[in-house]
Structures are given as C-alpha cells and as structure tokens.
N, C-alpha and C. Protein backbone atom coordinates (compact mmCIF):
# COMPACT_ATOMS: atom_id res chain seq x y z
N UNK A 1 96.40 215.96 98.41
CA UNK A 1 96.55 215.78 99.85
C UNK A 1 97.78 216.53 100.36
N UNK A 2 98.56 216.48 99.90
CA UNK A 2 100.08 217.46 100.16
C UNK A 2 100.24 218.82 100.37
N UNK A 3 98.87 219.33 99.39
CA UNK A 3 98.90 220.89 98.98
C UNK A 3 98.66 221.45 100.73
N UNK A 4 97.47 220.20 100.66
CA UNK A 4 96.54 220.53 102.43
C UNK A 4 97.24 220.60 103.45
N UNK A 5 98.21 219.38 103.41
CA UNK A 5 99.04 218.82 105.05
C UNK A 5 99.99 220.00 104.68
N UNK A 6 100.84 220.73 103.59
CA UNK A 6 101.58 221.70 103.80
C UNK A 6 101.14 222.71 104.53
N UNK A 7 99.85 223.41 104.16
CA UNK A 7 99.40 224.63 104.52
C UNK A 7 99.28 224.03 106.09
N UNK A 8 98.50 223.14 106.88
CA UNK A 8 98.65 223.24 107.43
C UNK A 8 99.84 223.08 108.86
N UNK A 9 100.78 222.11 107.93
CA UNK A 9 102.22 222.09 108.31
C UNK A 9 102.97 223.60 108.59
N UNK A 10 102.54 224.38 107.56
CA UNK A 10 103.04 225.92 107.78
C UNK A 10 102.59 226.72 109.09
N UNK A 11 101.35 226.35 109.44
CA UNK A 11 100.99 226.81 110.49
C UNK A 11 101.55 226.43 112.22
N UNK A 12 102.33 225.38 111.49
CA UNK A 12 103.61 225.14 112.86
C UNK A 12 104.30 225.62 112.54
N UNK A 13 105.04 225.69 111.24
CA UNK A 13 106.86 225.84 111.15
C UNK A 13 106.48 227.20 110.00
N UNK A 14 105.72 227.96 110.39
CA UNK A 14 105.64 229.86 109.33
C UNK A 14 106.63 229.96 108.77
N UNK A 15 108.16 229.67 108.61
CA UNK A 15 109.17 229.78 108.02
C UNK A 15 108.92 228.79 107.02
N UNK A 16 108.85 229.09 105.71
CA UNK A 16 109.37 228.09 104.50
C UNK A 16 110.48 227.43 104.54
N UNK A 17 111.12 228.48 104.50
CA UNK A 17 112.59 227.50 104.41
C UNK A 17 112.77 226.58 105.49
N UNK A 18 113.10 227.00 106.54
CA UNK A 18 112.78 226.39 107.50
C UNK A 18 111.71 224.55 107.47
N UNK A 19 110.50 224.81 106.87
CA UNK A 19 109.71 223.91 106.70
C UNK A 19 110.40 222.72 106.10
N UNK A 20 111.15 223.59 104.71
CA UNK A 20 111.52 223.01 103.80
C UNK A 20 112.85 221.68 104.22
N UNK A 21 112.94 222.72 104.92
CA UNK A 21 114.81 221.69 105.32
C UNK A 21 114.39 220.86 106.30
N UNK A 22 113.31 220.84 107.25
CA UNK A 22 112.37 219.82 108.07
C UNK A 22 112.30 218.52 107.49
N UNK A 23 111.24 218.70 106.56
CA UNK A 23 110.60 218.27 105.77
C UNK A 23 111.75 217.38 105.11
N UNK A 24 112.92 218.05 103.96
CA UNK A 24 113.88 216.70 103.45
C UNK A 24 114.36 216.20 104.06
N UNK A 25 114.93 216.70 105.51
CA UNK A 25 116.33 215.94 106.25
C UNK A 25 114.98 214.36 107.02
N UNK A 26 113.42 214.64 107.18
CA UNK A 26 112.76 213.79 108.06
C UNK A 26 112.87 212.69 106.64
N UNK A 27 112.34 213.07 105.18
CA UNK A 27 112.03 212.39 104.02
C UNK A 27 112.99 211.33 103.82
N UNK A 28 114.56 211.89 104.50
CA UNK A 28 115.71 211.34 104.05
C UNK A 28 115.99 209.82 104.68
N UNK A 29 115.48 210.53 106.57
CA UNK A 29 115.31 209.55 107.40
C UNK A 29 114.59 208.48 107.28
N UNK A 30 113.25 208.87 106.75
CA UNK A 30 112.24 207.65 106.07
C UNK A 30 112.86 206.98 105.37
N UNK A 31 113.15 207.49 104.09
CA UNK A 31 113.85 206.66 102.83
C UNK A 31 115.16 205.70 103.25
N UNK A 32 115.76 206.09 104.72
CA UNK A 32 116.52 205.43 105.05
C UNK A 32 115.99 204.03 105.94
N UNK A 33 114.78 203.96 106.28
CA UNK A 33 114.46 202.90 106.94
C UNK A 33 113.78 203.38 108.16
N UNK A 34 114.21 204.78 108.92
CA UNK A 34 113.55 204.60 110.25
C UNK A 34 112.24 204.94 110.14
N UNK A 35 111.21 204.53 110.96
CA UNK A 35 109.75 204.36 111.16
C UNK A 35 109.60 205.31 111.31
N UNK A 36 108.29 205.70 110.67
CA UNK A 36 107.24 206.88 110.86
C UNK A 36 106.67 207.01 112.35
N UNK A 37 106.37 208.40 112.86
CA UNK A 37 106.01 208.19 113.94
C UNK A 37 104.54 208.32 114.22
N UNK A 38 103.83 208.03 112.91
CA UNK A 38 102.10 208.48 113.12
C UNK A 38 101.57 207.51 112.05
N UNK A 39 100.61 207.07 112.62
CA UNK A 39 99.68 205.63 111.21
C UNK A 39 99.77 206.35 110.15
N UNK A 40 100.27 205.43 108.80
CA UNK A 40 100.22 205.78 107.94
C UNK A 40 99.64 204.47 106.63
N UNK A 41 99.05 205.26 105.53
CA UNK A 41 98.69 204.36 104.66
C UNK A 41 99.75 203.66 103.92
N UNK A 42 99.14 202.40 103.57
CA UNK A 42 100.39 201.51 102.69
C UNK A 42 100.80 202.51 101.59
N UNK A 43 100.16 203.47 100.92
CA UNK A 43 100.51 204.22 99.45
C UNK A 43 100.81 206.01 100.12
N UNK A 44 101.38 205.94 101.29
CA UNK A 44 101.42 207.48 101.34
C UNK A 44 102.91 207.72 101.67
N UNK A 45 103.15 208.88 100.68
CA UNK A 45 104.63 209.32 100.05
C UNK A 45 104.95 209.31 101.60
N UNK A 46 106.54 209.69 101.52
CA UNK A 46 107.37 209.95 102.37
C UNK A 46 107.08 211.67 102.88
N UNK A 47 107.13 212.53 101.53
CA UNK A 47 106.87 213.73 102.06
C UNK A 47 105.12 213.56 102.98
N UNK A 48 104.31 213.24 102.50
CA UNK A 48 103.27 212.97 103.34
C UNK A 48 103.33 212.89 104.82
N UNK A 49 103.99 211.61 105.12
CA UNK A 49 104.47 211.14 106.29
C UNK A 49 105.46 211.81 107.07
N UNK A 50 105.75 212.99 106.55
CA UNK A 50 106.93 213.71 106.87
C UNK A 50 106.10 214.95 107.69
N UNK A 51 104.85 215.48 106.81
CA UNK A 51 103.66 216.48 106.81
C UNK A 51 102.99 216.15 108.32
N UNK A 52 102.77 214.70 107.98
CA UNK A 52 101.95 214.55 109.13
C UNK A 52 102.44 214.37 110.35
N UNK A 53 103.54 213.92 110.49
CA UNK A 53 104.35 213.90 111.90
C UNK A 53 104.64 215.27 112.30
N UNK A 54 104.61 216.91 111.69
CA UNK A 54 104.86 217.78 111.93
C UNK A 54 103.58 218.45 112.46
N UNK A 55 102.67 217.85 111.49
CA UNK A 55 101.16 218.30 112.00
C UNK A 55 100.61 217.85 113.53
N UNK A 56 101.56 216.08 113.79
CA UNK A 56 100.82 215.84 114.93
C UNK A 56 101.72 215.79 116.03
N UNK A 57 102.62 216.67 115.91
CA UNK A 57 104.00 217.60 116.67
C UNK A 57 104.41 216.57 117.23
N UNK A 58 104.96 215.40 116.13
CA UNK A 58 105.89 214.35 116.51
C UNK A 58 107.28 214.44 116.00
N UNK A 59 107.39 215.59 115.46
CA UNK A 59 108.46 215.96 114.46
C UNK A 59 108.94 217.38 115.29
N UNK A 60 109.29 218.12 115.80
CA UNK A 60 109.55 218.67 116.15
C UNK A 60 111.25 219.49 116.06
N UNK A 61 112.01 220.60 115.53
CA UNK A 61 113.13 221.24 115.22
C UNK A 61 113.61 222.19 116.36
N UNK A 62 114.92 222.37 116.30
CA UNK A 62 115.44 223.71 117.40
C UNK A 62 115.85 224.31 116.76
N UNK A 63 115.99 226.16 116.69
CA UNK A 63 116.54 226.44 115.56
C UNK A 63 118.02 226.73 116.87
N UNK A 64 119.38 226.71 116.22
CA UNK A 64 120.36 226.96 116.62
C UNK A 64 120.86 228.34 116.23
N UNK A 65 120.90 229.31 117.73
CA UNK A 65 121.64 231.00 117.03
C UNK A 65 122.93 230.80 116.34
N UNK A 66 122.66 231.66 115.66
CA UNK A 66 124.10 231.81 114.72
C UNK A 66 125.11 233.22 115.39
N UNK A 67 126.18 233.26 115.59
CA UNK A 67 127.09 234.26 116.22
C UNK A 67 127.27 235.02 114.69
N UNK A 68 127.12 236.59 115.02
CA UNK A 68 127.45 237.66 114.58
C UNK A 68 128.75 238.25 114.60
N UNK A 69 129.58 237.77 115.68
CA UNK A 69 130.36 238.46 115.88
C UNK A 69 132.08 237.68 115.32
N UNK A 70 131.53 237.16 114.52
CA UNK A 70 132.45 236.18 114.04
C UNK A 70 133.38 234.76 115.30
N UNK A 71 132.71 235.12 116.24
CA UNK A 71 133.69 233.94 117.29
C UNK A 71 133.30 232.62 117.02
C-alpha cells in the first residue's frame, strides 16, 4: 500500500527530497500525538497516514527562498 500512496504522493510534491522531509517532519507529528487529518484504519502506519493527508491536500508545504547573496 505505501509503494502506491508514494507514487501517487509524488505526483503532488515531484521533488523527492522534498517529499521526503514532508513526509518525516508530518510522521514525527503523528508519533507525537496530534490527529490525523483524513479517516484512517486502526492498523495503518504513520507513514501511511502521512501519504494520505498529502494525497487528499490536507498536508500541504511552502518552500522558503534561500538568499544567494549571502545577506
């Protein structure tokens, strides 16, 4: 089930890495207690629940520019 919700998780967030750092910092939040924001089964992982809130664009990231110019 993971292999699936990734691929199509990628098709929001095309950046891996990007995906990737989504994906642990939301896993972290779970594991910490706060609620999922989409029905989930009694037996479905955290990364799961992490997949699917991105899939059902309840999860949502900004990316922040980075300065070039050293300021």
């Amino acid at each position: 089930m993971t292999t699936q919700l990734l691929q199509e998780a990628s098709q929001i967030i095309p950046n891996p890495q990007l995906l990737i750092n989504v994906i642990s910092k939301r896993v972290r939040q779970l594991g910490l207690g706060h609620r999922p924001m989409v029905e989930t089964g009694p037996r479905a992982s955290l990364t799961d629940i992490a997949l699917k809130e991105i899939i059902a664009g309840k999860l949502t990231f900004e990316e922040q520019s980075t300065s070039t110019d050293g300021a």
